[in-house]
C-alpha atoms as a PDB file:
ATOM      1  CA  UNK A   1     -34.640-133.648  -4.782  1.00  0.00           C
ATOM      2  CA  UNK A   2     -37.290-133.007  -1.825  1.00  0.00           C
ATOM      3  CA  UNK A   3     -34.930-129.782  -0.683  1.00  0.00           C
ATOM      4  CA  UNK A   4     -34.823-128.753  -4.346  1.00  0.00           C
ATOM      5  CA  UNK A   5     -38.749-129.005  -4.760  1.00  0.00           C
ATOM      6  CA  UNK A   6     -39.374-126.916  -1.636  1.00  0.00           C
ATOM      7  CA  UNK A   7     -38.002-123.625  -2.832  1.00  0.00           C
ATOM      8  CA  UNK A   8     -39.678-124.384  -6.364  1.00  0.00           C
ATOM      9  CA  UNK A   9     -42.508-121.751  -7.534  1.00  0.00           C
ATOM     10  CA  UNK A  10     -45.862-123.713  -7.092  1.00  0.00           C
ATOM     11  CA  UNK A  11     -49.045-123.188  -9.251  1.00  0.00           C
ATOM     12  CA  UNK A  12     -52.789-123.607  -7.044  1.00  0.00           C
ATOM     13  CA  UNK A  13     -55.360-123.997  -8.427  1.00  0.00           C
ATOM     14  CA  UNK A  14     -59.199-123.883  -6.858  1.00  0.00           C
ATOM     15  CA  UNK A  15     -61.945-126.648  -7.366  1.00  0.00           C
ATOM     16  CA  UNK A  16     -62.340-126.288 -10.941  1.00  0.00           C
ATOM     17  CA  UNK A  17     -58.973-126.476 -12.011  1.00  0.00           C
ATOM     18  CA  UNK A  18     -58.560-122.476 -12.736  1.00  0.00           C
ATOM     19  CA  UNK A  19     -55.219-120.998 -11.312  1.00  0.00           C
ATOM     20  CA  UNK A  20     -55.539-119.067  -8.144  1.00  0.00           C
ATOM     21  CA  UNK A  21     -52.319-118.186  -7.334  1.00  0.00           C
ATOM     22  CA  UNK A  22     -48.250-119.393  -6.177  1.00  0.00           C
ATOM     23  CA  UNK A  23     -46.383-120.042  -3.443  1.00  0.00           C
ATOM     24  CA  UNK A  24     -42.909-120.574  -2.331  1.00  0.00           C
ATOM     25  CA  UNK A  25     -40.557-121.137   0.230  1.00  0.00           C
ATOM     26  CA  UNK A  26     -37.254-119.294   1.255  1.00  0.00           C
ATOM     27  CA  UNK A  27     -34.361-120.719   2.775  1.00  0.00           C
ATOM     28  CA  UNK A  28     -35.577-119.355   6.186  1.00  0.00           C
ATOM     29  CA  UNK A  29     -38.710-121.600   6.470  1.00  0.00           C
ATOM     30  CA  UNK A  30     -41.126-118.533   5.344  1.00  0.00           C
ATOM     31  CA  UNK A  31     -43.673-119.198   3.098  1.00  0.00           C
ATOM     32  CA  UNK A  32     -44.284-116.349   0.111  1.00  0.00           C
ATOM     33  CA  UNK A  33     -47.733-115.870  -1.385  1.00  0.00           C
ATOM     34  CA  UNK A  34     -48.616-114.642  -5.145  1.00  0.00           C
ATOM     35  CA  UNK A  35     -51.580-113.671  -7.059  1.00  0.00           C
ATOM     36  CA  UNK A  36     -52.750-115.609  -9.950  1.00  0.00           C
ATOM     37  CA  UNK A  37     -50.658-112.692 -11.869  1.00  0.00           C
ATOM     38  CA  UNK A  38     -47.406-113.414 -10.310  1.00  0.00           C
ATOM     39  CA  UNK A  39     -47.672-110.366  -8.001  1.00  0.00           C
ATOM     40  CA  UNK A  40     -46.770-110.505  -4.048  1.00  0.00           C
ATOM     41  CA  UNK A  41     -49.850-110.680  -1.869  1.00  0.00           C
ATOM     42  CA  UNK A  42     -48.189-111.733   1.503  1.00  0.00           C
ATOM     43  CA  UNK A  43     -45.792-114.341   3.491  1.00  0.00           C
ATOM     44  CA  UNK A  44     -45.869-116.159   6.683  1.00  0.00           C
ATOM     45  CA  UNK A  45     -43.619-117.654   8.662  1.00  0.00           C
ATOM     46  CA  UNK A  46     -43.048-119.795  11.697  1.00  0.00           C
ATOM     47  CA  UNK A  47     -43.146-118.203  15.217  1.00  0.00           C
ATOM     48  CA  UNK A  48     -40.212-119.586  17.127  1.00  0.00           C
ATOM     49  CA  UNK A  49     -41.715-119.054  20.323  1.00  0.00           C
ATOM     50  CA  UNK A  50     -45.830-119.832  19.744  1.00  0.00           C
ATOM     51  CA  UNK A  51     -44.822-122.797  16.693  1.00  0.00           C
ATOM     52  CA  UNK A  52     -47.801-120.998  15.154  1.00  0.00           C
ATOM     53  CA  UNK A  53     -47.941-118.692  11.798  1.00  0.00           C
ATOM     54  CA  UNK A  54     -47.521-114.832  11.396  1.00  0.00           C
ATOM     55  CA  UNK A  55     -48.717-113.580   8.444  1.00  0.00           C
ATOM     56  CA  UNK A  56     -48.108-110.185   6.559  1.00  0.00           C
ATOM     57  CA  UNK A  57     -49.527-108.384   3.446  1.00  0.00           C
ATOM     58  CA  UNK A  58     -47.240-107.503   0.191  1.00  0.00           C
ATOM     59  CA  UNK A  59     -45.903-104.739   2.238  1.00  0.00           C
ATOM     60  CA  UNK A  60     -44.601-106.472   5.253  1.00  0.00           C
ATOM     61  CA  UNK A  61     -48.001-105.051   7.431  1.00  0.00           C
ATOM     62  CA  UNK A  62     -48.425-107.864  10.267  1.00  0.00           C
ATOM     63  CA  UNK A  63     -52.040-108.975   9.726  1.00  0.00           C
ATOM     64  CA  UNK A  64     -52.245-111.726  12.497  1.00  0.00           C
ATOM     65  CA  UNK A  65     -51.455-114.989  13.491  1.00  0.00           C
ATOM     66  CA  UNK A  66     -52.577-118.131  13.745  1.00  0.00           C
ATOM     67  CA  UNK A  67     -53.817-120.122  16.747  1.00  0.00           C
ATOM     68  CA  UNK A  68     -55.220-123.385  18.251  1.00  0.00           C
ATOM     69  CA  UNK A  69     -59.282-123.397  17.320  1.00  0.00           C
ATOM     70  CA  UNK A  70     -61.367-121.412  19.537  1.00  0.00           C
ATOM     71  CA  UNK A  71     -65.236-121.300  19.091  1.00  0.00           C
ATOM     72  CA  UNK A  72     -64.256-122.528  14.965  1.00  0.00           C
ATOM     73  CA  UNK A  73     -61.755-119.466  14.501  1.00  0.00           C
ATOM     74  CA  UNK A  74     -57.834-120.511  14.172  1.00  0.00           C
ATOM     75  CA  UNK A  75     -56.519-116.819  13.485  1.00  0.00           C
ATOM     76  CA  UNK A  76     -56.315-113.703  15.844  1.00  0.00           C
ATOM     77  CA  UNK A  77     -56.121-111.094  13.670  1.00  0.00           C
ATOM     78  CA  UNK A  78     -53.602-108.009  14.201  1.00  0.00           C
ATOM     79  CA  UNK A  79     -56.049-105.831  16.323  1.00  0.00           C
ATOM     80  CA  UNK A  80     -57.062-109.102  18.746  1.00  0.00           C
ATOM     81  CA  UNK A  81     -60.439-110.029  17.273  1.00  0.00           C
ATOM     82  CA  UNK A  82     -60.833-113.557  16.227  1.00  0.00           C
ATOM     83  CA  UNK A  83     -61.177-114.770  12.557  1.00  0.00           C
ATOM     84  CA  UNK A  84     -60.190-117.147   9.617  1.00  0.00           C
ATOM     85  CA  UNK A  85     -56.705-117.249   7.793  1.00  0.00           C
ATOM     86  CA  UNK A  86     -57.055-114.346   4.868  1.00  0.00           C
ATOM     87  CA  UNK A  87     -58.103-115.762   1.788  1.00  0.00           C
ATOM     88  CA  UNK A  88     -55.309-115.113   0.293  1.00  0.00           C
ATOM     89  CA  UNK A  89     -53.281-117.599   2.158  1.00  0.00           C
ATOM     90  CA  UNK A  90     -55.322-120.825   1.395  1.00  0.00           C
ATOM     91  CA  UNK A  91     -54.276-122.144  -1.908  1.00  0.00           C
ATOM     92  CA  UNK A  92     -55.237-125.492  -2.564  1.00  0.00           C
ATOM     93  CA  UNK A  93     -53.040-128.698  -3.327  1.00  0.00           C
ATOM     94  CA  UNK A  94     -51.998-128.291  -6.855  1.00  0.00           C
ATOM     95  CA  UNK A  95     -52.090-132.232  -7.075  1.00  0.00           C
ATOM     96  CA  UNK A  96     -56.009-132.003  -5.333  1.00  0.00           C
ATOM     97  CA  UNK A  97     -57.466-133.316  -8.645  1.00  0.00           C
ATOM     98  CA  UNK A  98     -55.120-135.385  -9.609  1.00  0.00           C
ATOM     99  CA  UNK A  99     -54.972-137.512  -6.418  1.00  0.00           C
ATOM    100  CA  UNK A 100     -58.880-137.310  -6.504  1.00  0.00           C
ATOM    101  CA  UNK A 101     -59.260-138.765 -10.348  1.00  0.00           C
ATOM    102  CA  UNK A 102     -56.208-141.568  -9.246  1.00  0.00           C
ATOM    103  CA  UNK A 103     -57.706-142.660  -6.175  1.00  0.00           C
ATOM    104  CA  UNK A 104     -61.467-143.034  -7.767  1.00  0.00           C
ATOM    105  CA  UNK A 105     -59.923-144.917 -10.719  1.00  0.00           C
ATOM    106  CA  UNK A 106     -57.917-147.637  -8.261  1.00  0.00           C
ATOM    107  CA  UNK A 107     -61.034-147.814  -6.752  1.00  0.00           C
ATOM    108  CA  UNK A 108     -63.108-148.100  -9.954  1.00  0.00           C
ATOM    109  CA  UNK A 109     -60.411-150.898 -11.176  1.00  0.00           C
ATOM    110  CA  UNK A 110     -61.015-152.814  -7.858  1.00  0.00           C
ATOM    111  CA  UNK A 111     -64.474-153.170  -8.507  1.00  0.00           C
ATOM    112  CA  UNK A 112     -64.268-154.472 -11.936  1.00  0.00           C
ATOM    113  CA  UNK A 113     -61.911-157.070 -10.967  1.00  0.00           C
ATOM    114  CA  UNK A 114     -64.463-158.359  -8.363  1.00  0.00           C
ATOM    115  CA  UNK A 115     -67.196-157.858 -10.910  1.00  0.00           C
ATOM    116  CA  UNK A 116     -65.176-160.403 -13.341  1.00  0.00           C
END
């Protein structure tokens, strides 16, 4: 089931729960990015050689890569300068708030039953 889930279309959503966008993997190991409309905005995939990411735009345009933090940037973009991952490429957990709400209601649930 894992191997089926990973090539499933995935909703993200941002902090308050309004869609932001998909994702989804290929068979190769790439990862493809999508609008909240269900349009392409990009894909990376693994470098075989660095074991970082190389990310493109919706037409295949290499727009950088990423790297180990230097001076709090982890992407060199296309030209060489140093940056952040494009926004479009960090979705959020689609299970963010429902691990949140489930971990602060075993926690809740703990403290009543020392309460009692």
């Amino acid at each position: 089931m894992d191997a089926f889930h990973d090539f499933q279309f995935k909703p993200h959503f941002d902090h308050d729960n309004h869609l932001t966008g998909f994702t989804q993997k290929d068979m190769f190991g790439s990862k493809h990015y999508f609008g909240e409309d269900g349009h392409p905005t990009g894909h990376s995939s693994k470098n075989p050689f660095t074991h970082h990411s190389d990310y493109f735009d919706a037409s295949n345009k290499p727009l950088g890569d990423s790297i180990n933090e230097i001076n709090g940037h982890d992407f060199q973009k296309f030209d060489g300068s140093l940056g952040h991952t494009p926004k479009m490429f960090e979705l959020k957990d689609p299970n963010f708030h429902n691990d949140v709400h489930n971990h602060f209601s075993n926690y809740r649930s703990g403290l009543l039953s020392h309460i009692r």
